[in-house]
Protein backbone atom coordinates (compact mmCIF):
# COMPACT_ATOMS: atom_id res chain seq x y z
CA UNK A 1 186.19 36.31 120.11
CA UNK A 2 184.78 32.96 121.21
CA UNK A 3 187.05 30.31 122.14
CA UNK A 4 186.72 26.31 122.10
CA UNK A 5 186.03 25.06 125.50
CA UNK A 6 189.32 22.62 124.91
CA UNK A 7 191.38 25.77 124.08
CA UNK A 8 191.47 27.09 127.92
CA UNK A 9 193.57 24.44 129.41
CA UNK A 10 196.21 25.39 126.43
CA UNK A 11 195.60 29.37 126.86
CA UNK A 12 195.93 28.64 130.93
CA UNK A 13 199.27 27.08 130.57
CA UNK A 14 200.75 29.52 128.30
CA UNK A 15 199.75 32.59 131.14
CA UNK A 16 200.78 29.96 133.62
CA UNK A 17 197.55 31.10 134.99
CA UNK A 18 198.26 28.29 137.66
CA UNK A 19 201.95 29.34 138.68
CA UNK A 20 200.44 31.46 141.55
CA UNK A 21 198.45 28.64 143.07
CA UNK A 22 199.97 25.50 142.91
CA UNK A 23 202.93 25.72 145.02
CA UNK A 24 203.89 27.62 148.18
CA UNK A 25 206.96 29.16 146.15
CA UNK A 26 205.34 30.32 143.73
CA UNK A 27 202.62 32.08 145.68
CA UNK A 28 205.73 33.75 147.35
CA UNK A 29 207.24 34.98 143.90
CA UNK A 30 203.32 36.61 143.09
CA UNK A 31 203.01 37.90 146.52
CA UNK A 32 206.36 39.64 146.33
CA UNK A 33 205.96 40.66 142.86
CA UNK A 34 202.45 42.73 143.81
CA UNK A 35 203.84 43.85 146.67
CA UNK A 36 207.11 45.91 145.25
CA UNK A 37 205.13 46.40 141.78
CA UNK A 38 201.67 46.65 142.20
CA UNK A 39 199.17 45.55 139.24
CA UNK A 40 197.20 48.61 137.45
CA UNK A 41 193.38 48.54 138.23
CA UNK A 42 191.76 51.07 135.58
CA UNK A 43 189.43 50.10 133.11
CA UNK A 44 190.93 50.20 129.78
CA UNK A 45 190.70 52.95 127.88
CA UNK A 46 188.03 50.66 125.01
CA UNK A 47 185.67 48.90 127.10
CA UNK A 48 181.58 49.57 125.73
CA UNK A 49 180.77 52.79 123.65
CA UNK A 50 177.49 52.27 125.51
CA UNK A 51 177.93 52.67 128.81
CA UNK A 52 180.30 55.41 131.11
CA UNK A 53 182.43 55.69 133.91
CA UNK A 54 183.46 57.95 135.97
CA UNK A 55 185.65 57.27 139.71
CA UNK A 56 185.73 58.48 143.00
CA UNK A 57 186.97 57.45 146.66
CA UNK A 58 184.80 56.17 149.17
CA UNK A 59 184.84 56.86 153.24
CA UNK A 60 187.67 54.47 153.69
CA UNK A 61 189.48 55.64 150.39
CA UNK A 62 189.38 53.41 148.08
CA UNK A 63 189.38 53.72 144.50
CA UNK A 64 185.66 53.26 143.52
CA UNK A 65 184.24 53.01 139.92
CA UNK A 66 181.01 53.56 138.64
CA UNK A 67 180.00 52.05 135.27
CA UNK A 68 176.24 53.28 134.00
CA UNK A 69 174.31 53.01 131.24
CA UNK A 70 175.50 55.83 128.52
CA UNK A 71 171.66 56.54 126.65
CA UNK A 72 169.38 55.13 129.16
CA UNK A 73 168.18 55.78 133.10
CA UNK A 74 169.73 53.48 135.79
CA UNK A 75 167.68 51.70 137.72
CA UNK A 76 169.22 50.44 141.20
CA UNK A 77 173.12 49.01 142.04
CA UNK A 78 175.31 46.16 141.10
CA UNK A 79 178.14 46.25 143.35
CA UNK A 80 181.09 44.41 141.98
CA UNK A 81 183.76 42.77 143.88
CA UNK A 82 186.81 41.06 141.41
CA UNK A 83 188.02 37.90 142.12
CA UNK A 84 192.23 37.12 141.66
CA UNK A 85 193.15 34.93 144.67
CA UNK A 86 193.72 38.02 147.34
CA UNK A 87 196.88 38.88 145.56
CA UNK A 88 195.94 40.44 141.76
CA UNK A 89 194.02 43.27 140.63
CA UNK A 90 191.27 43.30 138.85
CA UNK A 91 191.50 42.23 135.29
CA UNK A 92 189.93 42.78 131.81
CA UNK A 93 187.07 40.23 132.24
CA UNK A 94 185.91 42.12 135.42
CA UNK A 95 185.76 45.07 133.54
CA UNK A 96 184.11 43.67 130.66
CA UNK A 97 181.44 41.80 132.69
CA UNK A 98 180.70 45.21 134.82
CA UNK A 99 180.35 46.76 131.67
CA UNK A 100 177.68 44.22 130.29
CA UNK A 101 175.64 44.21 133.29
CA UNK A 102 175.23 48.09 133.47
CA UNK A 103 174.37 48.36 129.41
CA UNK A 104 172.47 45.49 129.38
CA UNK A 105 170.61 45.24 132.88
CA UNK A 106 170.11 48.82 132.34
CA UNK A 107 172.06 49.43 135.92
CA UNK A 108 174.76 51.21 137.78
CA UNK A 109 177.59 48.80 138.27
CA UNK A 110 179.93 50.10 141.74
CA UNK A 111 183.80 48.08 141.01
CA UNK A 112 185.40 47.97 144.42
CA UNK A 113 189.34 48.24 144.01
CA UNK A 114 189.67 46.77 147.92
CA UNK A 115 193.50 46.17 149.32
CA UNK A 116 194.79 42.98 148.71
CA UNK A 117 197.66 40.66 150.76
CA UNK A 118 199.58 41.28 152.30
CA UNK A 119 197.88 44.83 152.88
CA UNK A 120 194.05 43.96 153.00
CA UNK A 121 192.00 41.58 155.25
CA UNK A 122 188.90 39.62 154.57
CA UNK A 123 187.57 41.79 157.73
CA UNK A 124 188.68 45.07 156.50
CA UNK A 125 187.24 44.54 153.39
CA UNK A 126 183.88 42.50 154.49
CA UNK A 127 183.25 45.41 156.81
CA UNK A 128 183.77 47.91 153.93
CA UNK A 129 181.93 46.13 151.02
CA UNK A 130 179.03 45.97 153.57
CA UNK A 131 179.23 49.81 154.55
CA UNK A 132 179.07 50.42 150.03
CA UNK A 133 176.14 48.06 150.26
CA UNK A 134 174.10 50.19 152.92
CA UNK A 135 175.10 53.48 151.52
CA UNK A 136 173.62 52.38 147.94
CA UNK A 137 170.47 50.47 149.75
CA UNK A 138 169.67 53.69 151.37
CA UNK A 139 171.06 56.29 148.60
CA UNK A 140 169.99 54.04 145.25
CA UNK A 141 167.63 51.71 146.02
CA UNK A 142 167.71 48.08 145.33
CA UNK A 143 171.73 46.72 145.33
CA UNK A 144 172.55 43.45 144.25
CA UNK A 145 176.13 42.10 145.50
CA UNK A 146 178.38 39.96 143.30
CA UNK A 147 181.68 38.64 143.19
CA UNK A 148 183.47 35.83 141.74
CA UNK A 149 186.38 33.25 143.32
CA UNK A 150 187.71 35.54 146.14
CA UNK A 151 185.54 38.31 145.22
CA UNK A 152 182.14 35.69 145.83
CA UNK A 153 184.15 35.00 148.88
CA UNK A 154 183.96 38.62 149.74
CA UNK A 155 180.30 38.93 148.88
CA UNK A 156 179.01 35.84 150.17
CA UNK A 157 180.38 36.94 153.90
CA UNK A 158 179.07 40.49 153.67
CA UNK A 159 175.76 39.49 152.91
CA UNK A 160 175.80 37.43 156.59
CA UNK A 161 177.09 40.63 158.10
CA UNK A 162 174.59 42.79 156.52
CA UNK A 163 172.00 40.43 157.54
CA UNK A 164 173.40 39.82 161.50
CA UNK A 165 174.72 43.30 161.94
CA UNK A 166 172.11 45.60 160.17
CA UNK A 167 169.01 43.64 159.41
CA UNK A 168 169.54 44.15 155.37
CA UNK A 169 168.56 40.92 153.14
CA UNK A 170 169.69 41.61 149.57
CA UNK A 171 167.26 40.84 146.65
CA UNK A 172 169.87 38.87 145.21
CA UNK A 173 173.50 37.20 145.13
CA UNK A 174 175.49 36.79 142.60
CA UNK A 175 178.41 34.54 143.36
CA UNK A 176 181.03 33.16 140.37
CA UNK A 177 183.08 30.35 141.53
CA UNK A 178 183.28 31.12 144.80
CA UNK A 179 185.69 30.30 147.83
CA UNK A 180 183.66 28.77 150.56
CA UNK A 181 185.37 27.11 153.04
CA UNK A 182 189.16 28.54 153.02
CA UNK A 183 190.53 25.68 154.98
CA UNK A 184 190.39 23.46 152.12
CA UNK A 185 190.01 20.65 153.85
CA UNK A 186 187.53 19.15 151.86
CA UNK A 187 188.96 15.72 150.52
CA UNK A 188 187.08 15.52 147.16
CA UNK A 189 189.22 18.32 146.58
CA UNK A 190 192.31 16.05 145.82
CA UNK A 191 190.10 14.47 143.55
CA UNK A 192 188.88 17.01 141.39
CA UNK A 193 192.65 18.64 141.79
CA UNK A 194 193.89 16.50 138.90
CA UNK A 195 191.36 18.39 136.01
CA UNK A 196 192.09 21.58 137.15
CA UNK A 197 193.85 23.51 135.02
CA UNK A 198 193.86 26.82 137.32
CA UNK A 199 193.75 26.76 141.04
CA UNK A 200 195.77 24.33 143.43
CA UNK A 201 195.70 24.37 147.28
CA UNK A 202 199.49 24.54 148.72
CA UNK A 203 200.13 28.52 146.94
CA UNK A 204 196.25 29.55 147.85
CA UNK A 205 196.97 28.17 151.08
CA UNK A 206 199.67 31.10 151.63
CA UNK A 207 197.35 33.85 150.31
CA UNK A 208 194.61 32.73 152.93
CA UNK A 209 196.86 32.59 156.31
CA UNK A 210 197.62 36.33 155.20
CA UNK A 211 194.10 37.10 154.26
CA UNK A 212 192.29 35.57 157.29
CA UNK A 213 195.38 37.38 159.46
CA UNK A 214 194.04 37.00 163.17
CA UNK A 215 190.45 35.71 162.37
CA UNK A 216 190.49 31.80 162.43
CA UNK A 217 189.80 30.34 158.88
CA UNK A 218 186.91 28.32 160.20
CA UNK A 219 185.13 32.35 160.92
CA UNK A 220 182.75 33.00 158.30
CA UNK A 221 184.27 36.68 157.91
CA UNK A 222 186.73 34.15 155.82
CA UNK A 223 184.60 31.20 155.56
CA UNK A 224 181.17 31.63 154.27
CA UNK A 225 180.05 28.18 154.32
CA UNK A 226 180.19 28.13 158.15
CA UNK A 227 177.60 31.01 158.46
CA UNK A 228 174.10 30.26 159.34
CA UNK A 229 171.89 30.53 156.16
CA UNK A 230 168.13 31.24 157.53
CA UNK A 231 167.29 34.65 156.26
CA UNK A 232 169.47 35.32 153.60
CA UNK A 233 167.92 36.59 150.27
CA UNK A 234 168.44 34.91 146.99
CA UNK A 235 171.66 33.63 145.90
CA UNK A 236 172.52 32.33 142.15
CA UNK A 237 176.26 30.26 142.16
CA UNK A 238 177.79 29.43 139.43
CA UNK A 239 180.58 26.47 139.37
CA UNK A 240 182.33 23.90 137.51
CA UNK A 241 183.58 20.69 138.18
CA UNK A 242 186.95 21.21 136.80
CA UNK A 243 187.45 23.59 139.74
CA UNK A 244 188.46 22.69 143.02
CA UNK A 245 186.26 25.11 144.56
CA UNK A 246 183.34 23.04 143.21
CA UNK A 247 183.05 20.16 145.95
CA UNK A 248 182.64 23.11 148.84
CA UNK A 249 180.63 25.28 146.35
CA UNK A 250 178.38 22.04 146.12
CA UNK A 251 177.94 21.84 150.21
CA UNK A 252 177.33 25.60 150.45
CA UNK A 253 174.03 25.37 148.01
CA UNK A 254 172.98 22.53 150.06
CA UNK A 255 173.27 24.29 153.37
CA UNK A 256 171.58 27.17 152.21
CA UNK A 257 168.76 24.77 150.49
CA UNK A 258 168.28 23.65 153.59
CA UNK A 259 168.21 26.67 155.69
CA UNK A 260 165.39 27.68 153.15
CA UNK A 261 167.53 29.92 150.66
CA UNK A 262 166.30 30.74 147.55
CA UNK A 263 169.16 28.72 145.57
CA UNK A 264 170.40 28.50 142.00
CA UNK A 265 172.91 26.55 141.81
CA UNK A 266 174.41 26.32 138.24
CA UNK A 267 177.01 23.75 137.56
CA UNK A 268 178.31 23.54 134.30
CA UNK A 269 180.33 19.90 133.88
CA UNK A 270 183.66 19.96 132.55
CA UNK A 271 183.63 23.55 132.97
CA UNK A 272 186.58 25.51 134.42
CA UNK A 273 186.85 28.03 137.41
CA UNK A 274 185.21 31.43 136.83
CA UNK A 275 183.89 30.27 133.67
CA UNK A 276 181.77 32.55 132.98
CA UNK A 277 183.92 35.13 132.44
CA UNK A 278 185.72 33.15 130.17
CA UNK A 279 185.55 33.79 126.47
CA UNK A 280 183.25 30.31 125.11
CA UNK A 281 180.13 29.71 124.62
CA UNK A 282 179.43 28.46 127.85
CA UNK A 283 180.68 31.69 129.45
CA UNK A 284 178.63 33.56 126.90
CA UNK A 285 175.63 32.05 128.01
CA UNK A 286 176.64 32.33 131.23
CA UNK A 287 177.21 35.91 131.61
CA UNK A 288 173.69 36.78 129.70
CA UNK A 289 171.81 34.96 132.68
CA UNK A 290 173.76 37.28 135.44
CA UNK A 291 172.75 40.23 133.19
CA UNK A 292 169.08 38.46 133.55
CA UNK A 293 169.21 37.82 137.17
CA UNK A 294 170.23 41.32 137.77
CA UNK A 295 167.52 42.95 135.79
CA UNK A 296 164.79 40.48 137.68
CA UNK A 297 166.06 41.33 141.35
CA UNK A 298 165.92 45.29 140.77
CA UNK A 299 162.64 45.73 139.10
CA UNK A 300 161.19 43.11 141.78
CA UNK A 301 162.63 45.24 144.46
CA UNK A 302 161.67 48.43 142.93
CA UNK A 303 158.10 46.49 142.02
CA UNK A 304 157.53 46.11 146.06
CA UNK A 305 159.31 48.70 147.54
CA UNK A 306 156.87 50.98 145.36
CA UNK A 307 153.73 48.80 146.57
């Protein structure tokens, strides 16, 4: 079902999608909720008749799900890493977009179920997404990362680990939304706070002094904007301006720009955060261009690694 883009504000309010973000008490109320009643994180039991998935543990032991193409070969990895603010689990979008990049991108999608706050850390889990990355570089050939809000986060530090720490550049990038710079310090934030309908700084602000834990949020292990760029592989970002993770998201693509990234930076005006996993048009569009980008970046890869 395809929703109007004015319908998303309404539908966000009714979740109180928000509730979680926008104060410090109510970031306290979500953290203590997932803490004493943890969220489920298995695909639903209906996602795409064509495509599979099976689940295993990797080396650290975490719950780690492969979605493939059902009728066709696989060709190379999308590792997945779901966005939710630190604190939730994975949710049906995540699923559903994993699910349309394997059928359609004709791909193995890896869905990382990582800890989350109070128990996880963005080192812990930078230094593990980056260990799946080399394994399936070495095991599957060509891996592309991607992530969205935390999750590009995640995704956008690993790839400046795997680049510092073991020489790998990634054939692509693929970050939705993503946090940046966690100190959100930014002051067009306060600005763009006003139109968005989703995220707020004072209840993130408690989910990031847990997730950062001893690392200083200025360390791009939490904040990715304060890497150096030069010799990072290509990176599409996706972000709207009704998002107060757009003003940073704007600085990072510059940065990178300038470092001499290959950049695709995709704002959508008046569009929300994560919006393209949301169900409009917009997101529609939205998600077939990841499915695109995906299927470009393999066969490339697999094009000159065969040359």
């Amino acid at each position: 079902m395809i929703l109007p883009d004015r319908a998303i504000p309404a539908l966000l309010r009714a979740t109180m999608a928000n509730a979680s973000f926008v104060t410090e008490a109510g970031a306290r109320r979500r953290l203590r909720e997932r803490t004493l009643r943890p969220a489920s994180y298995g695909p639903p039991r209906r996602l795409r008749a064509d495509v599979i998935i099976s689940a295993a543990r990797d080396d650290a032991g975490w719950p780690i799900y492969t979605v493939a193409p059902r009728n066709a070969p696989a060709q190379g990895t999308v590792i997945y890493v779901h966005g939710g603010g630190w604190v939730n689990e994975i949710s049906l979008q995540h699923w559903q977009l994993s699910a349309q990049i394997a059928a359609e991108a004709k791909t193995t999608v890896q869905v990382i179920i990582y800890p989350l706050v109070p128990f996880g850390t963005a080192q812990q889990v930078v230094d593990n997404v980056a260990a799946t990355a080399l394994i399936s570089t070495r095991t599957y050939g060509p891996t592309v990362l991607a992530g969205d809000s935390a999750g590009g986060q995640i995704v956008l530090s690993t790839v400046l680990q795997l680049r510092d720490c073991h020489g790998l550049t990634l054939p692509r990038t693929i970050a939705i939304s993503p946090a940046v710079d966690l100190s959100l310090k930014n002051p067009a934030i306060a600005t763009v706070q006003p139109t968005d309908p989703w995220l707020g700084t004072n209840g993130s602000r408690v989910f990031i002094n847990l997730w950062k834990d001893s690392l200083d949020v200025s360390n791009p292990i939490v904040s990715p904007i304060n890497g150096t760029m030069e010799g990072l592989g290509p990176i599409t970002l996706f972000s709207g301006t009704r998002d107060i993770l757009n003003p940073d998201d704007r600085l990072y693509a510059e940065k990178a720009v300038k470092a001499g990234v290959d950049v695709e930076f995709i704002q959508h005006d008046g569009q929300f955060h994560v919006y393209p996993l949301l169900p409009t048009t917009v997101g529609q569009e939205a998600r077939k261009k990841i499915v695109g980008r995906v299927r470009e970046a393999i066969a490339l890869e697999a094009l000159l690694g065969s040359a």
